[in-house]
Protein backbone atom coordinates (compact mmCIF):
# COMPACT_ATOMS: atom_id res chain seq x y z
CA UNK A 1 34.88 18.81 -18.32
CA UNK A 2 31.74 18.64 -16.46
CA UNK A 3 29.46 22.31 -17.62
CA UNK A 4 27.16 21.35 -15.30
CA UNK A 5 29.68 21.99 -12.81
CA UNK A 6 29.82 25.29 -11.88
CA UNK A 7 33.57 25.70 -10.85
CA UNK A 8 35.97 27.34 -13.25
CA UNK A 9 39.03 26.23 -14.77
CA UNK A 10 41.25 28.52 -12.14
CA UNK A 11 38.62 26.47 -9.61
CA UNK A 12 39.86 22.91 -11.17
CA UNK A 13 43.36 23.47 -11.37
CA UNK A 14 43.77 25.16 -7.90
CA UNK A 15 41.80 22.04 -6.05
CA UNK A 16 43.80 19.80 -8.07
CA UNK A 17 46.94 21.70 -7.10
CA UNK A 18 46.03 21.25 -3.54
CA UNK A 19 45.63 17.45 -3.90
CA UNK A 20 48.95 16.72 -5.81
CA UNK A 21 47.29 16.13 -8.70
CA UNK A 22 47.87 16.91 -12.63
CA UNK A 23 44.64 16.35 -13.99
CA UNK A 24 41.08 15.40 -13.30
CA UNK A 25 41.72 11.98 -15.26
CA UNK A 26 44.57 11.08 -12.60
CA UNK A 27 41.51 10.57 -9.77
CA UNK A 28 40.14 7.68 -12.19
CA UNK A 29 43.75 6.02 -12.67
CA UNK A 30 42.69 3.09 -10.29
CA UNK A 31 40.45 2.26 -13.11
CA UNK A 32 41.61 -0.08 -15.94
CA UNK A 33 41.66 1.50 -19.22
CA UNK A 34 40.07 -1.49 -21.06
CA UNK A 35 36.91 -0.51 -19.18
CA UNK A 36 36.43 3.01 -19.21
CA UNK A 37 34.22 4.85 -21.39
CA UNK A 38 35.60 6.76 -23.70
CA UNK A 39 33.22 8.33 -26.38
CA UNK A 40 30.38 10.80 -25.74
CA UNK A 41 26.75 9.37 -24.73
CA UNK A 42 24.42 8.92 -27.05
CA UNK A 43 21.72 11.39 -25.56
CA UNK A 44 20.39 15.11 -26.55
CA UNK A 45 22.43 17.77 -26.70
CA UNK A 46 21.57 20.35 -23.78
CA UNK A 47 18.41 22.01 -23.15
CA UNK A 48 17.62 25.56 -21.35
CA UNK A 49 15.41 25.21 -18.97
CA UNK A 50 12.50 26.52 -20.63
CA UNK A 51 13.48 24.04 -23.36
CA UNK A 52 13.54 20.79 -20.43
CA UNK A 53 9.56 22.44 -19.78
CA UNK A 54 8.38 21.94 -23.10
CA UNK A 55 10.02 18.44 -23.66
CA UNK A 56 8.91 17.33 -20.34
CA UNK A 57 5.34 18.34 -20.55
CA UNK A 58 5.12 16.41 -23.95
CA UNK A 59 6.30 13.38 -22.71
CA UNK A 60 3.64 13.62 -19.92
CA UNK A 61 0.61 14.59 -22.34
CA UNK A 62 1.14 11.42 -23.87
CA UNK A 63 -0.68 9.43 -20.67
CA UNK A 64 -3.66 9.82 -19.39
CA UNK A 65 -4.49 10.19 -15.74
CA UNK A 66 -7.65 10.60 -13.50
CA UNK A 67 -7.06 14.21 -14.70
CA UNK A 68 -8.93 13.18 -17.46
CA UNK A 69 -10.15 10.10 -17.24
CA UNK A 70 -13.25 8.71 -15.21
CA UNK A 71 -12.35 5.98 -12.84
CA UNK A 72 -13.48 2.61 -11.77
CA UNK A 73 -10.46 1.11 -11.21
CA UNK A 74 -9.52 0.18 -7.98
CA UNK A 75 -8.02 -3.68 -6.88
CA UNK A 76 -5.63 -2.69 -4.42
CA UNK A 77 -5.48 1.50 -5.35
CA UNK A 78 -7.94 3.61 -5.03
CA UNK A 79 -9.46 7.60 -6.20
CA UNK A 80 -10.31 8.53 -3.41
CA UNK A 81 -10.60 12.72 -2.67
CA UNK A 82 -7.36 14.27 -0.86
CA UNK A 83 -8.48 17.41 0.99
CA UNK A 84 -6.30 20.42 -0.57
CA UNK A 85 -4.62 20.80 3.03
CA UNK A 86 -2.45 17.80 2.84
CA UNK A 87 -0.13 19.09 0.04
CA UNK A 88 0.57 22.04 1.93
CA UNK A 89 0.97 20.56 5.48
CA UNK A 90 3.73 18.35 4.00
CA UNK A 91 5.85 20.78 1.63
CA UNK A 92 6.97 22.14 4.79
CA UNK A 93 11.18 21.51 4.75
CA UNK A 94 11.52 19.73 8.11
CA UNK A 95 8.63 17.20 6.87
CA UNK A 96 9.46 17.05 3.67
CA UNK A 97 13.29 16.21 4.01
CA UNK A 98 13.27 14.77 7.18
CA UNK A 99 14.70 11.12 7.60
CA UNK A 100 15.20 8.48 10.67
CA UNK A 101 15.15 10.25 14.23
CA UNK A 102 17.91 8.94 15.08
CA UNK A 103 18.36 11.83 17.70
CA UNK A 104 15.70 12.41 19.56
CA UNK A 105 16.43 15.72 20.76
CA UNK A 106 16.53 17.72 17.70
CA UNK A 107 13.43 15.18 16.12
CA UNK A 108 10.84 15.90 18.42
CA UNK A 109 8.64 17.00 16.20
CA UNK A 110 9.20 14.35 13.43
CA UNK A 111 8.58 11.48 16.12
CA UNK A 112 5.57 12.98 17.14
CA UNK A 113 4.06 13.10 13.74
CA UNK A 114 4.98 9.21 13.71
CA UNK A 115 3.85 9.04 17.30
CA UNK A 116 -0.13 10.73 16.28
CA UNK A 117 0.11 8.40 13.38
CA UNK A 118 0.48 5.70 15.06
CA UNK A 119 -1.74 6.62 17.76
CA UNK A 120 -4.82 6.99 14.96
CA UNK A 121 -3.73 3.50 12.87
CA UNK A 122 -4.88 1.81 16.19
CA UNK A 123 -8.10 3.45 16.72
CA UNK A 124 -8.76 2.70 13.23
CA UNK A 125 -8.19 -0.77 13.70
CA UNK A 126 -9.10 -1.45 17.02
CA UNK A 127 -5.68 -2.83 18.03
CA UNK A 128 -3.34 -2.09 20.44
CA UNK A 129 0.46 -1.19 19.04
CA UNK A 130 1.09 0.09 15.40
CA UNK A 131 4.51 0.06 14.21
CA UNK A 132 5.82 3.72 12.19
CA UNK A 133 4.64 2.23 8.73
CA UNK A 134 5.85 0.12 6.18
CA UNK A 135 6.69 0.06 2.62
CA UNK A 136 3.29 -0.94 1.28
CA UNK A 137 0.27 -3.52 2.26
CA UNK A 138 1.60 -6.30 0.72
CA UNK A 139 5.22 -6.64 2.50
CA UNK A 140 3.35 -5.54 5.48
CA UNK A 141 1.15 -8.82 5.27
CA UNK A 142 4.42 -10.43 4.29
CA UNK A 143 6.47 -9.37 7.75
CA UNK A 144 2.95 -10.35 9.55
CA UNK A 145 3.46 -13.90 8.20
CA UNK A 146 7.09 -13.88 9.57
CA UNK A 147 6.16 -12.17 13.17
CA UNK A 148 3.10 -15.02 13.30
CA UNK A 149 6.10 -17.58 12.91
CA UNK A 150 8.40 -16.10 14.99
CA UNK A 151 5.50 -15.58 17.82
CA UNK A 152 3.96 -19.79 17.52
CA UNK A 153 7.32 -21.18 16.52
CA UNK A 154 5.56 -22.73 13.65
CA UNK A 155 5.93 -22.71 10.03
CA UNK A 156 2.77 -22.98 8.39
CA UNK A 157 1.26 -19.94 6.81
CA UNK A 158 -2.14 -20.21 5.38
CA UNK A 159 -3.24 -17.58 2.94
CA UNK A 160 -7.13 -17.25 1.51
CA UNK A 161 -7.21 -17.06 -2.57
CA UNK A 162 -9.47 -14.10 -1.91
CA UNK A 163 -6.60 -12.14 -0.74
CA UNK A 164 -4.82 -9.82 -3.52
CA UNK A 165 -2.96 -11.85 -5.86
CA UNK A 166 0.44 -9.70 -5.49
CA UNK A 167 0.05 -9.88 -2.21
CA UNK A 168 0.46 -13.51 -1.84
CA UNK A 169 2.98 -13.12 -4.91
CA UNK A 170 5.44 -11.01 -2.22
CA UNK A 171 4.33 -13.40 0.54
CA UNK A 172 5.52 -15.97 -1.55
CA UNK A 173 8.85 -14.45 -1.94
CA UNK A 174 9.39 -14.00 1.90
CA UNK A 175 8.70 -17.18 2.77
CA UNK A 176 10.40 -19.54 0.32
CA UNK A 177 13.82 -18.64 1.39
CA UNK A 178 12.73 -18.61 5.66
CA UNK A 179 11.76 -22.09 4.91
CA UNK A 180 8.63 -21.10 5.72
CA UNK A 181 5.74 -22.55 3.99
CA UNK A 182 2.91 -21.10 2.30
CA UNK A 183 -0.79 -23.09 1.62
CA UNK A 184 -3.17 -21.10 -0.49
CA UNK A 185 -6.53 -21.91 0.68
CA UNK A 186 -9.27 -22.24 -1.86
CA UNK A 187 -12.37 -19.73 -2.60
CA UNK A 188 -15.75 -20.87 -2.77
CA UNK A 189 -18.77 -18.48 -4.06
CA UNK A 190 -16.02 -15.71 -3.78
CA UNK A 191 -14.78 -15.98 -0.08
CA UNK A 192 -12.46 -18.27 2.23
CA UNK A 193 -13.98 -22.04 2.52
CA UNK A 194 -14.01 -22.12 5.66
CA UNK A 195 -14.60 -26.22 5.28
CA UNK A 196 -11.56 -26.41 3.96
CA UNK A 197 -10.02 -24.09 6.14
CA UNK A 198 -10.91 -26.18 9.20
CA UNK A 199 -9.45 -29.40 7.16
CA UNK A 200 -5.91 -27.47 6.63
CA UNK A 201 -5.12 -25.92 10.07
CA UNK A 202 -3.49 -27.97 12.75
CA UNK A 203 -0.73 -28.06 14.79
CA UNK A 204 1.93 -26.26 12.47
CA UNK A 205 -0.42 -23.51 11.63
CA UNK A 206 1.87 -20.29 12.78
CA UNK A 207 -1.33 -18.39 10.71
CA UNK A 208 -4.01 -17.35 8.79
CA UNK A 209 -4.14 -14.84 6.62
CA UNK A 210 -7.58 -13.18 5.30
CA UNK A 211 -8.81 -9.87 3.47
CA UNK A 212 -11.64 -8.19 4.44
CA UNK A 213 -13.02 -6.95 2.09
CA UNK A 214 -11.58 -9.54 -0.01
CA UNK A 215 -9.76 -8.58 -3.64
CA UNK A 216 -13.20 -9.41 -5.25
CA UNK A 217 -14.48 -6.40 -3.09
CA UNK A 218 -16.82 -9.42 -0.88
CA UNK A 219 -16.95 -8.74 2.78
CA UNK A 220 -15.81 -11.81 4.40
CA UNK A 221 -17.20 -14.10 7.13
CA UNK A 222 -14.76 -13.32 10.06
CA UNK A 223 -16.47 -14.52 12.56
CA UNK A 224 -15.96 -18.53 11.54
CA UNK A 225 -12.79 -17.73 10.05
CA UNK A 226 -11.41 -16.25 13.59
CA UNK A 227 -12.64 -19.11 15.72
CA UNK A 228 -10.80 -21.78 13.60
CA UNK A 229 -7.59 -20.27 13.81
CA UNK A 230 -7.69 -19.57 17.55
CA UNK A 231 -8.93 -23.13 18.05
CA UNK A 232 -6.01 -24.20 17.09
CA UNK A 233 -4.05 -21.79 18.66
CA UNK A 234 -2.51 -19.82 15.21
CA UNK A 235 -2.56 -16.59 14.69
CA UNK A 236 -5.13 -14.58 12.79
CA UNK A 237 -4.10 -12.09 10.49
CA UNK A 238 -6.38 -9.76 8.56
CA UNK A 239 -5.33 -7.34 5.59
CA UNK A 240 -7.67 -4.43 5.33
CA UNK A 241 -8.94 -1.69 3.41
CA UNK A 242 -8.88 1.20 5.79
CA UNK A 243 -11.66 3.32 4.73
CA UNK A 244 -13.96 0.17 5.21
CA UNK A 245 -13.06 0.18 8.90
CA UNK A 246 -15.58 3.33 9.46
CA UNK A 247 -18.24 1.19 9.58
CA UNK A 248 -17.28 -1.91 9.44
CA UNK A 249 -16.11 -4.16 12.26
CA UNK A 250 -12.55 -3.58 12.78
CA UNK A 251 -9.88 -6.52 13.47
CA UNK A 252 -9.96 -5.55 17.28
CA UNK A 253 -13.26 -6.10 17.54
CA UNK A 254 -13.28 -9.50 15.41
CA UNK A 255 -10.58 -10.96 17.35
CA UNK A 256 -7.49 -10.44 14.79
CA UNK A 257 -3.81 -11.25 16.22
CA UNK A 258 -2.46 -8.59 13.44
CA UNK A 259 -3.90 -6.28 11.18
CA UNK A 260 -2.16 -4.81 8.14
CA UNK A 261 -3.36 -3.15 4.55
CA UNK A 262 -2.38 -0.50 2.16
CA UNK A 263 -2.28 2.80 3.38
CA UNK A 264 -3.12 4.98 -0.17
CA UNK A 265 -6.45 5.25 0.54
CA UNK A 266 -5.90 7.63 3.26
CA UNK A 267 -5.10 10.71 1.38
CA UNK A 268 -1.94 9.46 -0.69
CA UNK A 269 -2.43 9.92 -4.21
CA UNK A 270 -2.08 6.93 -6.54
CA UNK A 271 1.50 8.18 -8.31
CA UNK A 272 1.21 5.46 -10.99
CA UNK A 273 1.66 2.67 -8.27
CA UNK A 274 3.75 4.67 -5.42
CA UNK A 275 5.36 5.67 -3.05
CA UNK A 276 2.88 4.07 -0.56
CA UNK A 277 2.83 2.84 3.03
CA UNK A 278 1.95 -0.22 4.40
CA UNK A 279 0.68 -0.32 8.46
CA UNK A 280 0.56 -2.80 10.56
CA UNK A 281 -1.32 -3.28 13.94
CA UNK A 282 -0.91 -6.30 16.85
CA UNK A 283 -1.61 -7.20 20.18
CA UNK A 284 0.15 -6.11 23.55
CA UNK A 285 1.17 -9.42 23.64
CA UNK A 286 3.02 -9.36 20.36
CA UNK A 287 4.74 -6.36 20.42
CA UNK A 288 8.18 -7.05 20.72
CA UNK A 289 7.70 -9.20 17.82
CA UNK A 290 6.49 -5.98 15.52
CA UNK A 291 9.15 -5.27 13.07
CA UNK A 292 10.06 -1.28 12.28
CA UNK A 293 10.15 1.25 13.83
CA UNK A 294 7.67 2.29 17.39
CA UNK A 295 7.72 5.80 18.59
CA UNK A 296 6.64 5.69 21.89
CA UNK A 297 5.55 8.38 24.49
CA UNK A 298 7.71 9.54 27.51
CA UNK A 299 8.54 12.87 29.66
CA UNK A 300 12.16 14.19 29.50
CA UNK A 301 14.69 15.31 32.10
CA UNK A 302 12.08 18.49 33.06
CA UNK A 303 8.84 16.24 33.58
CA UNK A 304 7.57 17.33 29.88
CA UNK A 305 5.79 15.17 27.34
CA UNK A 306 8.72 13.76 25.08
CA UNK A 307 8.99 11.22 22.15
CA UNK A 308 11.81 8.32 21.48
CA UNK A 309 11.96 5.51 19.45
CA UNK A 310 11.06 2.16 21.49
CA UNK A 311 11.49 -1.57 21.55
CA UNK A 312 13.90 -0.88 18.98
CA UNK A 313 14.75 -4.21 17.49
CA UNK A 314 15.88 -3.46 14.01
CA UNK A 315 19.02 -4.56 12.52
CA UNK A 316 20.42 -1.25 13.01
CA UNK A 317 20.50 -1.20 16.83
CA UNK A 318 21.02 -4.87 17.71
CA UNK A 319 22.50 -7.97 16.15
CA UNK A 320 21.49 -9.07 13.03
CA UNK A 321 20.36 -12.46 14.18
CA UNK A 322 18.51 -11.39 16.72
CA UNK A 323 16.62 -8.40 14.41
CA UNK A 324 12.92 -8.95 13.72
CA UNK A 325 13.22 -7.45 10.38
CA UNK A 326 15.66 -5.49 8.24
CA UNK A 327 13.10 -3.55 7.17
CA UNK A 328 15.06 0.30 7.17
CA UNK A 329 12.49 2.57 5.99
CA UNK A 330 9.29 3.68 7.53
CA UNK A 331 7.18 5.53 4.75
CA UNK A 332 7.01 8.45 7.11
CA UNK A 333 6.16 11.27 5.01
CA UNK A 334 3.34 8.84 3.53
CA UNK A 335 2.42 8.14 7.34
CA UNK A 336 2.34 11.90 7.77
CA UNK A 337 -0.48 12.11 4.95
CA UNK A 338 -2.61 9.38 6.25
CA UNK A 339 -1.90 11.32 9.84
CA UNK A 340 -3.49 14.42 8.54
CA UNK A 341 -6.02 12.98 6.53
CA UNK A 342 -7.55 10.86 9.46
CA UNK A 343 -7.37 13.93 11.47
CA UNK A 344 -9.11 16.27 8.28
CA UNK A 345 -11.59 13.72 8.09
CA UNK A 346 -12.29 12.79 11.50
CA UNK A 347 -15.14 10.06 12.59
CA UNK A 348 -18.06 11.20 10.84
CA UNK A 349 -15.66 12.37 7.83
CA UNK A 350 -14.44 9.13 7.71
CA UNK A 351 -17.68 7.50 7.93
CA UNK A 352 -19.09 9.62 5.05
CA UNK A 353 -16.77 8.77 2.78
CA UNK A 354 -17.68 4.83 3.14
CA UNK A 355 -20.97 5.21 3.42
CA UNK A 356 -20.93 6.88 -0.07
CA UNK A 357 -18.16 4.63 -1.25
CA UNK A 358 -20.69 2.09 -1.10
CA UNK A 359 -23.77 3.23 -1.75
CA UNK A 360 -22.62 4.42 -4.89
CA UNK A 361 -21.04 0.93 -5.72
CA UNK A 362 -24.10 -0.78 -5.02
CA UNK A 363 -26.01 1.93 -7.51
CA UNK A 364 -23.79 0.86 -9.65
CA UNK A 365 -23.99 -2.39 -9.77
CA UNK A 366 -27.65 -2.53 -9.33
CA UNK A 367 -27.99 -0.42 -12.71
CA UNK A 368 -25.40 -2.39 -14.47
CA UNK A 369 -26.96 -6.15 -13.90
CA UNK A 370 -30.00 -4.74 -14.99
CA UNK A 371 -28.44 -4.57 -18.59
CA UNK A 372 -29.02 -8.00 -20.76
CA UNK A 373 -25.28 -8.09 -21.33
CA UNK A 374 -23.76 -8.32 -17.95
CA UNK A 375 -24.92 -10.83 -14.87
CA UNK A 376 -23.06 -10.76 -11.42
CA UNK A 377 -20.54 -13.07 -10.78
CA UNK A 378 -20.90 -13.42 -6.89
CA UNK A 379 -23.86 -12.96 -4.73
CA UNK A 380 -22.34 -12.17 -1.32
CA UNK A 381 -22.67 -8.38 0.12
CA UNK A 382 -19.91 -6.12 -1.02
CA UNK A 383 -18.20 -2.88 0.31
CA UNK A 384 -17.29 -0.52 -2.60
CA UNK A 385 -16.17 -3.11 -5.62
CA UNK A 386 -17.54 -5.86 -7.08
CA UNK A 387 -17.73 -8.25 -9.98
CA UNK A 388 -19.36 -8.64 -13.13
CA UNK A 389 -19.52 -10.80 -16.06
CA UNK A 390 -19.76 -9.76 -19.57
CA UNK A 391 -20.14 -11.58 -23.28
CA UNK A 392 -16.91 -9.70 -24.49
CA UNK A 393 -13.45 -9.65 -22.63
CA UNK A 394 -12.55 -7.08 -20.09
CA UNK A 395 -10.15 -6.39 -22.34
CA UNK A 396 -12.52 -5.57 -24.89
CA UNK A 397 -15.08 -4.09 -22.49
CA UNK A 398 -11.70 -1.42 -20.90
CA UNK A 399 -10.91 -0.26 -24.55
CA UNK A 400 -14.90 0.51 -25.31
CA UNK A 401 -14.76 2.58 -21.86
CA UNK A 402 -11.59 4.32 -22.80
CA UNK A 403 -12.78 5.54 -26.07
CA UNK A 404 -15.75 7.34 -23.45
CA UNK A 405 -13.05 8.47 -21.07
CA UNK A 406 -13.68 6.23 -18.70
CA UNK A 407 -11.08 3.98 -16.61
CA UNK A 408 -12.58 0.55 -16.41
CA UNK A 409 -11.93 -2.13 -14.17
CA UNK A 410 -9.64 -4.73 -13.40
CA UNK A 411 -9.82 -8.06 -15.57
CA UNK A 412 -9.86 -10.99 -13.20
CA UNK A 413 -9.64 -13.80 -15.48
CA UNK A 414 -5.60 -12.60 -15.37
CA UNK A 415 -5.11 -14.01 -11.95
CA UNK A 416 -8.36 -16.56 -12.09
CA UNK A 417 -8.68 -18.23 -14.69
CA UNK A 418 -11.87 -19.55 -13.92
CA UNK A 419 -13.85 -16.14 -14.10
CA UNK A 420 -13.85 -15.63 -17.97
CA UNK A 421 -14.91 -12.07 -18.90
CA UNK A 422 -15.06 -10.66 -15.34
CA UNK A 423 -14.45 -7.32 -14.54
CA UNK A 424 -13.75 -5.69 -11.15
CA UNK A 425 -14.88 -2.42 -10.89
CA UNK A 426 -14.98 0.26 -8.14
CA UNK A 427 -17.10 3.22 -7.36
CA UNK A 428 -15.90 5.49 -4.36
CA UNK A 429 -17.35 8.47 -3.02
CA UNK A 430 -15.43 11.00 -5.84
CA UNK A 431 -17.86 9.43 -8.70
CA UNK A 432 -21.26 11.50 -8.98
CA UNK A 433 -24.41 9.85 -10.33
CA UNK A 434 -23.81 11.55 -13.76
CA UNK A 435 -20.28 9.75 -13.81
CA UNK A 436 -21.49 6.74 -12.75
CA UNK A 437 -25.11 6.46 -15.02
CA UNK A 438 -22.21 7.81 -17.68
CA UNK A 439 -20.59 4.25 -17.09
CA UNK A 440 -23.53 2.29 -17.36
CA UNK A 441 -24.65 3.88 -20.97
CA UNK A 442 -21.34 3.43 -21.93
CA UNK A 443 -21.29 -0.25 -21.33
CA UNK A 444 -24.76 -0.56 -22.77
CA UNK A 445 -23.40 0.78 -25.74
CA UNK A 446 -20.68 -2.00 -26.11
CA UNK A 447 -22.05 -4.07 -29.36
């Protein structure tokens, strides 16, 4: 019945023998007839497997990846380079198929991976406690929101229009059913108006929320932004890009109550939009508010160093209400890859990479306003992406690229209207001078 299957017919009827039963269609008699299917699928016949191969690989040679492509696209996912020992560090079986440590005495190893991960996502960020990752960035920021409101008892949420626009999309969908609300706080030049930021918060304010760098790529004013949300005792949240925090100030250091951001960047390849992970960073203080999962540190019965899960206050070890988030997974072989990347990469590593990241960008931009067609559209220093302004679409401008092999940037009038023809593009420390000088003949080519 099922040739996939690889019992025999002696196999079949001796199980069902066992079980009292006459046929395989008795198991499904609790189902009604009127419902069951009852003519073959309409899909291929079967394939061998060298057959599977060749279909397979022609359905994949119909897309085009950064295999072959040249890219500049970035808004929330980057290119960066993934040193070769990664893929072999995880393929190992007890990483690779490894779930929850629920028992710590046969997961020692597991919860220490989670444990060094966890350990380096703080000294990236300059905060205290990280939690053992999260889906992604953006319901990272999202259970930030909710921790801010369950730490103030407030339920005001203020989110910057410079932060990425799905970002706020998923913080929207938290919050409208925690009767939590949400005030997006306008841009001006490009950042957080920090006039009107200082006219919104007030006594309800649970938090702010701000990327640095911003989605435009801008590198935002912290420093005013942080002392009028502690003035009025909220919490400040920041959503960061990780490799930025080599050489930029980190959240520690600015003050932040919580940091979160998109993991990808550290060694996770982009897989056409995931798996990623999502960390999150906080205060002593808030701890017991961080959702997840926390691997902490301990010695066992014989005095040795020894790892458990701590302040365990998912919905899975206490009650429901009293949960601070049902969030169930915690990304860790994606953790595990940032882990050994950081570690690969180290300090200087690290630094390199932004350093060039945006050096390059600012090459690149510096080349590309110099062409009649395109103008910036912010002036405000930048990390690694930026905006620019053309007389065609960035529609228009992507498909010209394309035909060079290049992967443009992202069109911004989609999610701000405002910003007609602007293009977001991004320039990390994988795209040579060739690549890049490439880009900028290619859009001086565009009629």
């Amino acid at each position: 019945m099922f040739p996939y299957i690889s019992n025999t017919l002696q196999d079949e009827k001796a199980m069902l023998k066992s079980i009292g039963a006459s046929s395989i269609q008795e198991l499904f008699s609790d189902i009604p007839e009127d419902v069951k299917f009852k003519r073959e699928l309409n899909i291929n016949s079967p394939m061998s497997e060298l057959e599977v191969q060749r279909h397979v690989k022609a359905l994949w040679s119909k897309n085009k990846s950064t295999e072959d492509l040249v890219c500049f696209l970035g808004a929330g996912v980057y290119d960066h380079y993934i040193p070769s020992i990664i893929k072999h560090i995880i393929s190992r079986s007890e990483f690779y198929t490894a779930y929850t440590p629920y028992q710590p005495e046969i997961s020692q190893g597991t919860l220490q991976a989670i444990f060094e991960y966890q350990t380096l996502i703080c000294d990236l960020t300059g905060l205290d406690v990280a939690n053992a990752s999260m889906y992604d960035g953006a319901t990272a920021c999202a259970e930030a929101a909710i921790m801010a409101v369950e730490s103030t008892k407030r339920k005001t949420i203020i989110v910057s229009k410079s932060v990425h626009p799905e970002i706020r999309k998923v913080l929207y969908t938290y919050t409208r059913f925690k009767d939590i609300e949400l005030i997006e706080l306008d841009t001006k030049d490009g950042v957080t108006d920090t006039i009107k930021l200082k006219q919104l918060v007030d006594s309800k304010t649970a938090g702010v929320i701000v990327q640095n760098p911003n989605f435009f790529g801008i590198i935002e004013n912290m420093t005013e932004v942080e002392k009028i949300t502690h003035d009025n005792k909220a919490l400040l949240i920041m959503s960061v890009d990780p490799i930025s925090l080599a050489i930029l100030k980190t959240p520690g250091e600015i003050g932040a109550d919580i940091a979160v951001g998109e993991g990808q960047a550290l060694g996770n390849q982009m897989n056409f939009g995931g798996p990623y992970l999502g960390f999150m960073t906080t205060t002593t203080k808030l701890m017991r508010k961080m959702p997840g999962r926390i691997v902490g540190q301990t010695v066992d019965v014989d005095g040795k160093r020894a790892f458990v899960l701590t302040l365990q206050a998912r919905e899975q070890h206490i009650r429901r209400e009293k949960a601070t988030s049902n969030i169930c997974s915690n990304q860790a072989l994606n953790a595990l890859i940032a882990a050994i990347y950081l570690t690969t990469m180290g300090k200087q590593g690290l630094k390199e990479v932004a350093y060039q990241s945006m050096q390059k960008a600012h090459y690149a931009f510096n080349e590309i306003i110099k062409l009649e067609k395109y103008k910036p559209v912010f002036n405000k220093p930048f990390f690694k992406e930026f905006v620019i302004q053309g007389h065609e679409s960035a529609s228009v401008i992507n498909e010209k690229l394309l035909e060079c092999n290049i992967l443009g940037g992202y069109d911004i009038e989609k999610n701000y209207p405002d910003h007609k023809n602007a293009l977001l593009l991004c320039v990390t420390e994988k795209r040579t001078k060739s690549e890049i000088n490439g880009l900028i003949t290619a859009m001086e080519g565009i009629k």
